[in-house]
N, C-alpha and C. Protein backbone atom coordinates (compact mmCIF):
# COMPACT_ATOMS: atom_id res chain seq x y z
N UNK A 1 -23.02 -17.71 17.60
CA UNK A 1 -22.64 -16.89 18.73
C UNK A 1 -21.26 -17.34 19.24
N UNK A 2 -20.32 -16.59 19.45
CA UNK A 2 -19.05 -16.47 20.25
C UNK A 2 -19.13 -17.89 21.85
N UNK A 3 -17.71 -18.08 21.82
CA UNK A 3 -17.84 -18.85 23.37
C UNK A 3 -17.34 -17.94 24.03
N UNK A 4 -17.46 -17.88 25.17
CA UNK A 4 -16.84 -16.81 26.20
C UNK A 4 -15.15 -16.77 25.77
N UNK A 5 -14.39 -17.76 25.91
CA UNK A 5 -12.80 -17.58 25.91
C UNK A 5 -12.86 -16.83 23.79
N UNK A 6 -13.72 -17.03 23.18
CA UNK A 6 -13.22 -16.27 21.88
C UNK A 6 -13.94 -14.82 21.65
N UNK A 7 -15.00 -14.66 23.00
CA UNK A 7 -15.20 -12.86 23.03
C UNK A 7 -13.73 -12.22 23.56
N UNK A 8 -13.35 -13.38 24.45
CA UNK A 8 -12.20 -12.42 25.53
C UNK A 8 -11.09 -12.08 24.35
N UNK A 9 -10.75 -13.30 23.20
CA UNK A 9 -10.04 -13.17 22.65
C UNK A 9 -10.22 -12.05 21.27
N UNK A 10 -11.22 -11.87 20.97
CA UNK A 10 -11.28 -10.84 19.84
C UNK A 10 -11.75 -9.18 20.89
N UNK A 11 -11.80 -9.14 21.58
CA UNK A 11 -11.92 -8.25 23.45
C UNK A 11 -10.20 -7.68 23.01
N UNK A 12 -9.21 -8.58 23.41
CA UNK A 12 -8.07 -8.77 23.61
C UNK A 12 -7.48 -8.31 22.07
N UNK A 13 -7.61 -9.18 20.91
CA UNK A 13 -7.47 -8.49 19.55
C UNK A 13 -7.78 -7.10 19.25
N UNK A 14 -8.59 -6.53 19.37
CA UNK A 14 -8.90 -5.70 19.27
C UNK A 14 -8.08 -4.08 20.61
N UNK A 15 -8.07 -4.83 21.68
CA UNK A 15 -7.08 -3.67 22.00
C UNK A 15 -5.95 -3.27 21.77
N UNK A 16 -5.48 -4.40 21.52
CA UNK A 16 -3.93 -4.53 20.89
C UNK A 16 -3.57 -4.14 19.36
N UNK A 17 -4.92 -3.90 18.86
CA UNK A 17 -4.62 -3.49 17.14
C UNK A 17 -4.80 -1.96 17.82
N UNK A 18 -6.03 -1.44 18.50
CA UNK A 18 -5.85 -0.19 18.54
C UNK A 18 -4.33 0.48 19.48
N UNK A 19 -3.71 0.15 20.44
CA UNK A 19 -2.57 0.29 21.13
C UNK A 19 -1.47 0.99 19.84
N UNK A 20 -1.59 -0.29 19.33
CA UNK A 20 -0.57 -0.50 17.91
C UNK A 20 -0.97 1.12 16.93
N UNK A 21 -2.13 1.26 16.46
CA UNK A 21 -2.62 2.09 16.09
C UNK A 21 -2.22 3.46 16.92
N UNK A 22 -2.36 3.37 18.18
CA UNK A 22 -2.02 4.56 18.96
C UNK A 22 -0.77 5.11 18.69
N UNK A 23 0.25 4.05 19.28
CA UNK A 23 1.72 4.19 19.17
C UNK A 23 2.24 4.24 17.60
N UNK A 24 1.91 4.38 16.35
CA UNK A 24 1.68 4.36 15.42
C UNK A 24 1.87 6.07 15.22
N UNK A 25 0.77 6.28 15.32
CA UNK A 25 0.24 7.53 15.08
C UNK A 25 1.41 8.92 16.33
N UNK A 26 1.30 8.23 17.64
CA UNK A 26 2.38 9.36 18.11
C UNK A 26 3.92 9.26 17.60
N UNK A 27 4.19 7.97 16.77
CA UNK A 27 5.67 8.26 16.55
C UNK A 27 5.94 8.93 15.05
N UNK A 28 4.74 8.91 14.48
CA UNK A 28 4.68 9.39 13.37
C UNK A 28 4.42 11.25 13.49
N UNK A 29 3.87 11.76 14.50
CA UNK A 29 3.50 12.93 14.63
C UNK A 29 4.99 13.92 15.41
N UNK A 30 5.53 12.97 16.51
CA UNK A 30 6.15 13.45 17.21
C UNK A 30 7.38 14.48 17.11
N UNK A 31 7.95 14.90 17.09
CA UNK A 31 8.82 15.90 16.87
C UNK A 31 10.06 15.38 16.94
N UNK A 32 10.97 15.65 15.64
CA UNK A 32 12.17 14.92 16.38
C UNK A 32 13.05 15.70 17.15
N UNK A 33 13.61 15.29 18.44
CA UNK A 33 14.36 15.72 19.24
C UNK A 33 15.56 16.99 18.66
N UNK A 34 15.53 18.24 19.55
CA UNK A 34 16.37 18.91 19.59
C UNK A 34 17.64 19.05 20.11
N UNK A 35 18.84 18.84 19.50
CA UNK A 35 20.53 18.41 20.00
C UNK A 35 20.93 19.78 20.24
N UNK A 36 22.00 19.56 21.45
CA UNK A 36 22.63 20.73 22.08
C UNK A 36 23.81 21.15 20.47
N UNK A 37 23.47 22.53 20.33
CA UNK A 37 24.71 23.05 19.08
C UNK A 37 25.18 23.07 19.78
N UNK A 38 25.82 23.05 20.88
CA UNK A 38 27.24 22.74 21.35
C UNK A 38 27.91 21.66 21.50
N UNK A 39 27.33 20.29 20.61
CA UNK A 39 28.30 19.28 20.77
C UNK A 39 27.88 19.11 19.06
N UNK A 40 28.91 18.05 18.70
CA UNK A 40 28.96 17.62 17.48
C UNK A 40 27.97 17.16 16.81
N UNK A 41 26.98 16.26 17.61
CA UNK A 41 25.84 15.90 16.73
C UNK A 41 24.50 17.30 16.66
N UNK A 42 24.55 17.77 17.65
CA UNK A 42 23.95 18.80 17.49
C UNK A 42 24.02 20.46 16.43
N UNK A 43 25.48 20.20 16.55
CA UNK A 43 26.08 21.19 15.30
C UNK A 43 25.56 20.86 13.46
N UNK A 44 25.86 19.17 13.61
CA UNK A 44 25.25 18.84 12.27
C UNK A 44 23.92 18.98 12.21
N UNK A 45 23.07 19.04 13.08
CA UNK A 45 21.95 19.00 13.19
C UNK A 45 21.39 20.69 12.85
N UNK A 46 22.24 21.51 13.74
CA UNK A 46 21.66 22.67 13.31
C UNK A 46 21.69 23.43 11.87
N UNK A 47 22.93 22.83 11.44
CA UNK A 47 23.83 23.02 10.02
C UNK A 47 22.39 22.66 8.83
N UNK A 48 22.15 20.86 9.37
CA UNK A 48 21.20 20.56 8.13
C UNK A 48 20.03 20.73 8.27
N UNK A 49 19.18 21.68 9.68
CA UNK A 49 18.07 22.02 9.68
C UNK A 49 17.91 23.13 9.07
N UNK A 50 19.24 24.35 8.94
CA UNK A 50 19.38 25.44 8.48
C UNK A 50 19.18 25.60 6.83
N UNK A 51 20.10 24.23 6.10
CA UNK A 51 20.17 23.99 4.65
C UNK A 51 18.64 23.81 4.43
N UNK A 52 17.86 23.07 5.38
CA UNK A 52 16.60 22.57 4.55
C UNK A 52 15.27 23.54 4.75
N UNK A 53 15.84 24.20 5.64
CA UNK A 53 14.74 25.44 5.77
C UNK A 53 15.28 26.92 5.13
N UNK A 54 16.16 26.83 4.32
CA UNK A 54 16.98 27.88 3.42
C UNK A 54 17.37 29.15 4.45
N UNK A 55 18.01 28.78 5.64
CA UNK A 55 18.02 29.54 6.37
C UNK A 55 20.02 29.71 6.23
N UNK A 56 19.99 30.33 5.68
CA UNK A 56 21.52 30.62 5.22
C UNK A 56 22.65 31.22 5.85
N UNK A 57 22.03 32.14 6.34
CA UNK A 57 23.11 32.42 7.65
C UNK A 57 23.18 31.31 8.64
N UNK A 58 22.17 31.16 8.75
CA UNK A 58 22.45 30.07 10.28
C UNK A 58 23.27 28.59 9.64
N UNK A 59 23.20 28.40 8.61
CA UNK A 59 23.97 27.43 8.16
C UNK A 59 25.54 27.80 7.56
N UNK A 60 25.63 29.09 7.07
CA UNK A 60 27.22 28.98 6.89
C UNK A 60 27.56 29.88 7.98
N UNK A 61 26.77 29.72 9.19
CA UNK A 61 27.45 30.38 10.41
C UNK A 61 28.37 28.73 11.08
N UNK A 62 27.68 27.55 10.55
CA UNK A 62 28.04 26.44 11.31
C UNK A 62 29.51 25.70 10.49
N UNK A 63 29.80 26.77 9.37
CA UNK A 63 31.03 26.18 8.56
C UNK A 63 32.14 26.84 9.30
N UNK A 64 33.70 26.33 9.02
CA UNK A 64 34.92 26.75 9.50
C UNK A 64 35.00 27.40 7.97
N UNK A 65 35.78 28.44 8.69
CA UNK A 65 36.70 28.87 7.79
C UNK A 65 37.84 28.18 6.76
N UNK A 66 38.02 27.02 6.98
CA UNK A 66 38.71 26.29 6.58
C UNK A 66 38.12 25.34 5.49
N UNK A 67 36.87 25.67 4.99
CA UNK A 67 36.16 24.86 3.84
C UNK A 67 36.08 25.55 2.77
N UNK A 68 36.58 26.93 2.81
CA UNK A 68 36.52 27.53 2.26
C UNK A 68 34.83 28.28 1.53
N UNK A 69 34.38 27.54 2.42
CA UNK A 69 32.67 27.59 1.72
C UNK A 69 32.38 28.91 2.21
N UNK A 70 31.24 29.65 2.35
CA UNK A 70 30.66 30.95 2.43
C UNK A 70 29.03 30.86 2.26
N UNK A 71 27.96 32.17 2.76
CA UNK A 71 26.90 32.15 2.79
C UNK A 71 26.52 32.51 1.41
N UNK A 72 27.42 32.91 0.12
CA UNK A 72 26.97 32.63 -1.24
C UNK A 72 26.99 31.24 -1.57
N UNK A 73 28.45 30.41 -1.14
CA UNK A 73 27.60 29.04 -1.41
C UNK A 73 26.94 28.39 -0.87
N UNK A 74 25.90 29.02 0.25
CA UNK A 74 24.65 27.60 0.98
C UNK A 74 23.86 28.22 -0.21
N UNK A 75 23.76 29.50 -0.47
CA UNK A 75 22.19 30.59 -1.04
C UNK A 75 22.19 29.50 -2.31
N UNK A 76 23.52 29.07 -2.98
CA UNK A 76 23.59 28.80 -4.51
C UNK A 76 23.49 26.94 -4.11
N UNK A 77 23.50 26.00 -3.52
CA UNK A 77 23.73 24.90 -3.33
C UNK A 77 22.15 24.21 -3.36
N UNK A 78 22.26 23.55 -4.03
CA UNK A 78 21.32 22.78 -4.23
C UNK A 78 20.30 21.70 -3.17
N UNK A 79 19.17 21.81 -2.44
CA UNK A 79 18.90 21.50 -1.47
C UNK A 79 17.15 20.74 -2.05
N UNK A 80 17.08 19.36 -1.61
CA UNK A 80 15.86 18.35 -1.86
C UNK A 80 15.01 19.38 -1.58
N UNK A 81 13.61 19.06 -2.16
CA UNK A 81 12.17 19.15 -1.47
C UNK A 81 11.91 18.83 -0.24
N UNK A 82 12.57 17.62 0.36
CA UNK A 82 12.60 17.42 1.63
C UNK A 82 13.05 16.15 1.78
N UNK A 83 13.50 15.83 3.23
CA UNK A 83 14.31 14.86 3.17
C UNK A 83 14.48 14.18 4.47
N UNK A 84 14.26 13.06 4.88
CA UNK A 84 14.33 12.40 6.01
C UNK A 84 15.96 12.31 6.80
N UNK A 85 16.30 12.51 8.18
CA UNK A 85 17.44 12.58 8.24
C UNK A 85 17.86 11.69 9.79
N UNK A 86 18.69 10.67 9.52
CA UNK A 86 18.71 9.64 11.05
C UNK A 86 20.33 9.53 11.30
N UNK A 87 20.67 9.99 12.39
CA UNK A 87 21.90 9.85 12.87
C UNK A 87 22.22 8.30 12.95
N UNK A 88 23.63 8.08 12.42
CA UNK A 88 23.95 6.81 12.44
C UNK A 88 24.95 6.41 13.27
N UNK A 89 26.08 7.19 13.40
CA UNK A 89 26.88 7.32 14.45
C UNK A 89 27.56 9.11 14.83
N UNK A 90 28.51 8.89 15.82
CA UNK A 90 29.05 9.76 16.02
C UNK A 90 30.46 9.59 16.93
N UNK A 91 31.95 10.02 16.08
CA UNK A 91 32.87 9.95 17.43
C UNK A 91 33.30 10.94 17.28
N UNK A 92 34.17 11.43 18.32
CA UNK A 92 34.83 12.54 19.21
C UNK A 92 36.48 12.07 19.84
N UNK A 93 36.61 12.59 18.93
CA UNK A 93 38.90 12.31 19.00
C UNK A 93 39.35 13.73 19.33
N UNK A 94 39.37 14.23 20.61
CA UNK A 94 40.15 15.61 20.99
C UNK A 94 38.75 16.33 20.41
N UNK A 95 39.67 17.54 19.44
CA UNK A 95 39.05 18.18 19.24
C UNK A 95 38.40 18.33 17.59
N UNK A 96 38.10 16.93 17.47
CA UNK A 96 37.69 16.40 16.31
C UNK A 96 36.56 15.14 16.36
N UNK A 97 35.58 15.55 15.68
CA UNK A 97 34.48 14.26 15.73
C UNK A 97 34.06 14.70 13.98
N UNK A 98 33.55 12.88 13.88
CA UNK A 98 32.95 12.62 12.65
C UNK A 98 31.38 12.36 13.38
N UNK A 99 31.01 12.79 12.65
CA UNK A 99 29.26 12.76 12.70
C UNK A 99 28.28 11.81 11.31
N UNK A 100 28.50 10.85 11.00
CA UNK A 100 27.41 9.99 10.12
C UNK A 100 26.08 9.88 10.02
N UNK A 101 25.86 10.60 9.17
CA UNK A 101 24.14 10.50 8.76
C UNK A 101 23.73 9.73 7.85
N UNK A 102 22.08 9.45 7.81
CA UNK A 102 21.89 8.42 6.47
C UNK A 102 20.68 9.92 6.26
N UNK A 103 20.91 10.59 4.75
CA UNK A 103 19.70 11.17 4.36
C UNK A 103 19.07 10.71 3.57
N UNK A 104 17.65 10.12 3.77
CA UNK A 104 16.78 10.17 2.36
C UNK A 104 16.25 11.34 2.01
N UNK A 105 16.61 11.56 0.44
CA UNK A 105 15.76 12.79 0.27
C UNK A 105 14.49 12.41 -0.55
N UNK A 106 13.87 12.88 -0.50
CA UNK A 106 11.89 12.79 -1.58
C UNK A 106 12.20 13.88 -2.50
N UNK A 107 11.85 14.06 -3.51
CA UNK A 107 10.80 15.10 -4.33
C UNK A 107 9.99 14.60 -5.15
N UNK A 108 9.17 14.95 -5.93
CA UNK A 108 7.86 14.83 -6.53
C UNK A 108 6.76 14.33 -5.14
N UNK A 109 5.73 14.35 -6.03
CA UNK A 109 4.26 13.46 -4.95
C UNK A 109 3.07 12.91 -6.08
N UNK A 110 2.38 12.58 -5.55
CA UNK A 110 1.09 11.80 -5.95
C UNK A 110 1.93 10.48 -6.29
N UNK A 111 0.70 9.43 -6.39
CA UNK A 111 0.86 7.86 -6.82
C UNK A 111 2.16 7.63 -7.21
N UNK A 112 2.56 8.41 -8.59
CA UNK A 112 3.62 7.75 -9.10
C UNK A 112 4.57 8.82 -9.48
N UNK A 113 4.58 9.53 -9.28
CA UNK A 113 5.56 10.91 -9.20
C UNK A 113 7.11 11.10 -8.09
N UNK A 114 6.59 10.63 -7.28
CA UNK A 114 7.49 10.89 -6.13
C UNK A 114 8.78 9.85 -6.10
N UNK A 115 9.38 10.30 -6.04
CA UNK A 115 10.93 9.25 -5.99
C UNK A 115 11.70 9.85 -4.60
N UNK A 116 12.53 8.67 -3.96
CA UNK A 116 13.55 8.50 -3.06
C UNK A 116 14.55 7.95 -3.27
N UNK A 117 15.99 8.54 -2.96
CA UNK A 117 16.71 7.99 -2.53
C UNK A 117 17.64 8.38 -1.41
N UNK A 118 18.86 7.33 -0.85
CA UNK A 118 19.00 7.80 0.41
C UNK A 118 21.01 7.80 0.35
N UNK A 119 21.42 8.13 0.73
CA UNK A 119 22.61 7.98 1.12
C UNK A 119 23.28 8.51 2.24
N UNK A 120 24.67 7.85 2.54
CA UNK A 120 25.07 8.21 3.95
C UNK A 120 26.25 9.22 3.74
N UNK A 121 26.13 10.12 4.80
CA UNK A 121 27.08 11.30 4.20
C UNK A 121 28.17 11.32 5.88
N UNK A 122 29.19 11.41 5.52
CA UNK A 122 29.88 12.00 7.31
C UNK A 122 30.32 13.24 7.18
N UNK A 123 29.90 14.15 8.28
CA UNK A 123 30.26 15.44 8.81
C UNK A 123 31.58 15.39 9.56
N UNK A 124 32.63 16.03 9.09
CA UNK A 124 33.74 16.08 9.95
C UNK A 124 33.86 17.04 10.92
N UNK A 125 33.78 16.95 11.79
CA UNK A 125 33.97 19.01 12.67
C UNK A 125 35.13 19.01 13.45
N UNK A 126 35.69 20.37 13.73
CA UNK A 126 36.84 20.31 14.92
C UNK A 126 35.74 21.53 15.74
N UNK A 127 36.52 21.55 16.84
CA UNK A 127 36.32 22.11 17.98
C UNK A 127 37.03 23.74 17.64
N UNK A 128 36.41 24.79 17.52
CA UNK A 128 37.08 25.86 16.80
C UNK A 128 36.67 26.97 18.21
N UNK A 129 37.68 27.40 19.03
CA UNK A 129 37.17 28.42 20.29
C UNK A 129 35.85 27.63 21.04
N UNK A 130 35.50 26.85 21.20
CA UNK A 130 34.65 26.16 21.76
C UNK A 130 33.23 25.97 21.13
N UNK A 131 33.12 25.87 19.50
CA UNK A 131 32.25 25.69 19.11
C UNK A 131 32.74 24.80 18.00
N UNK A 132 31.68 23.57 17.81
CA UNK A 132 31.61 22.78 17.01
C UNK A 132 31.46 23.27 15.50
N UNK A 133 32.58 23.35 14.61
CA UNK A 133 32.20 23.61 13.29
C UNK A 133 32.77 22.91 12.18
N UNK A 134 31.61 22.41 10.88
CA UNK A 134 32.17 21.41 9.76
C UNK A 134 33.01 21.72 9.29
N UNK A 135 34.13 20.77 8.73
CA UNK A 135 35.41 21.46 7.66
C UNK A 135 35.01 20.73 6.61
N UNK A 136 35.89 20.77 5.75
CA UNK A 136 35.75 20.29 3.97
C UNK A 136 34.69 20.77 3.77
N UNK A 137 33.65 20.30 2.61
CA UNK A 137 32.96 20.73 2.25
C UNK A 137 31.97 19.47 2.67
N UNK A 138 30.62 20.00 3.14
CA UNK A 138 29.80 19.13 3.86
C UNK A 138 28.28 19.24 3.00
N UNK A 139 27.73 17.90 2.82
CA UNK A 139 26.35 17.85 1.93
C UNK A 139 25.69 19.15 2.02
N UNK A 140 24.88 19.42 1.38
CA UNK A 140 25.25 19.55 0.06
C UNK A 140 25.70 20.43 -1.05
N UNK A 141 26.72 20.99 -0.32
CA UNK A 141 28.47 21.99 -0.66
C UNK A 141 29.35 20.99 -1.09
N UNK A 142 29.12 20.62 -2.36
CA UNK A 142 30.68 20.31 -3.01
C UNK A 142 31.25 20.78 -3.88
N UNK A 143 31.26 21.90 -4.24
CA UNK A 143 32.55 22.50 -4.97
C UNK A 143 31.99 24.08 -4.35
N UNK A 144 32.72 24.71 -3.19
CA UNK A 144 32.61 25.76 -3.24
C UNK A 144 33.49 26.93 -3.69
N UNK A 145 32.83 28.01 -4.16
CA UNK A 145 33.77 29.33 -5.10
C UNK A 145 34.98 29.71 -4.11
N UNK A 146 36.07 29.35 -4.54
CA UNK A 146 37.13 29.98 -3.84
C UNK A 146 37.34 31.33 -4.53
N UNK A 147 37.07 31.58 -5.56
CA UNK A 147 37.81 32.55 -6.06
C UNK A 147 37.48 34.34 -5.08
């Protein structure tokens, strides 16, 4: 049988594994936060929610004219199964900010099927009439049809 101070303590163990368990489970469920498209991190944000849900207008609505890119090249650009996405930084010079992401992307599943990898990509944007939009060509648009 238990002494009193090692009920309190497996009492005590035990709330603290479930806590852990709790907070566990809501950060895993939770939604990740929605960014204002009117500032820079939010622009990339809407850009690469658009690419990964094949939503094509709304993503080469977020390109400049100046990338020369177009809504034939999001339709034709190659886009993961899915892909984890964490802001790493962000600055703002006038009317110019770089935006740094780290994406992991997944495809396949089961046991041994599924592969990851991750890399960090930066979004350049200027300030175009008061909306944040990418120039050059931005993940995953790299060679778009000029012709």
């Amino acid at each position: 049988m238990l002494s009193r101070p090692n009920r309190v303590l497996v009492v005590v163990v035990g709330a603290v594994a479930m806590l852990a368990v709790i907070a566990a489970v809501v950060a895993v469920t939770r939604a990740p936060p929605t960014l204002d498209p009117a500032t820079p991190d939010g622009s990339v944000q809407t850009y690469l929610r658009a690419m990964l849900e094949g939503d094509t207008e709304t993503a080469a609505a977020r390109l400049s004219s100046s990338t020369g890119c177009d809504e034939d090249d999001v339709t034709s650009a190659f886009v993961t199964d899915s892909a984890r996405i964490v802001l790493v930084d962000s600055t703002v010079d006038g009317a110019t900010a770089i935006v740094t992401v780290e994406i992991t992307e997944s495809s396949g599943s089961g046991p041994f099927e599924g592969s990851e990898f991750s890399h960090e990509e930066r979004f350049t944007l200027r300030n175009e009439e008061g909306s944040w939009l990418l120039v050059d060509e931005p993940w995953p648009l790299y060679f778009c049809d000029r012709s």
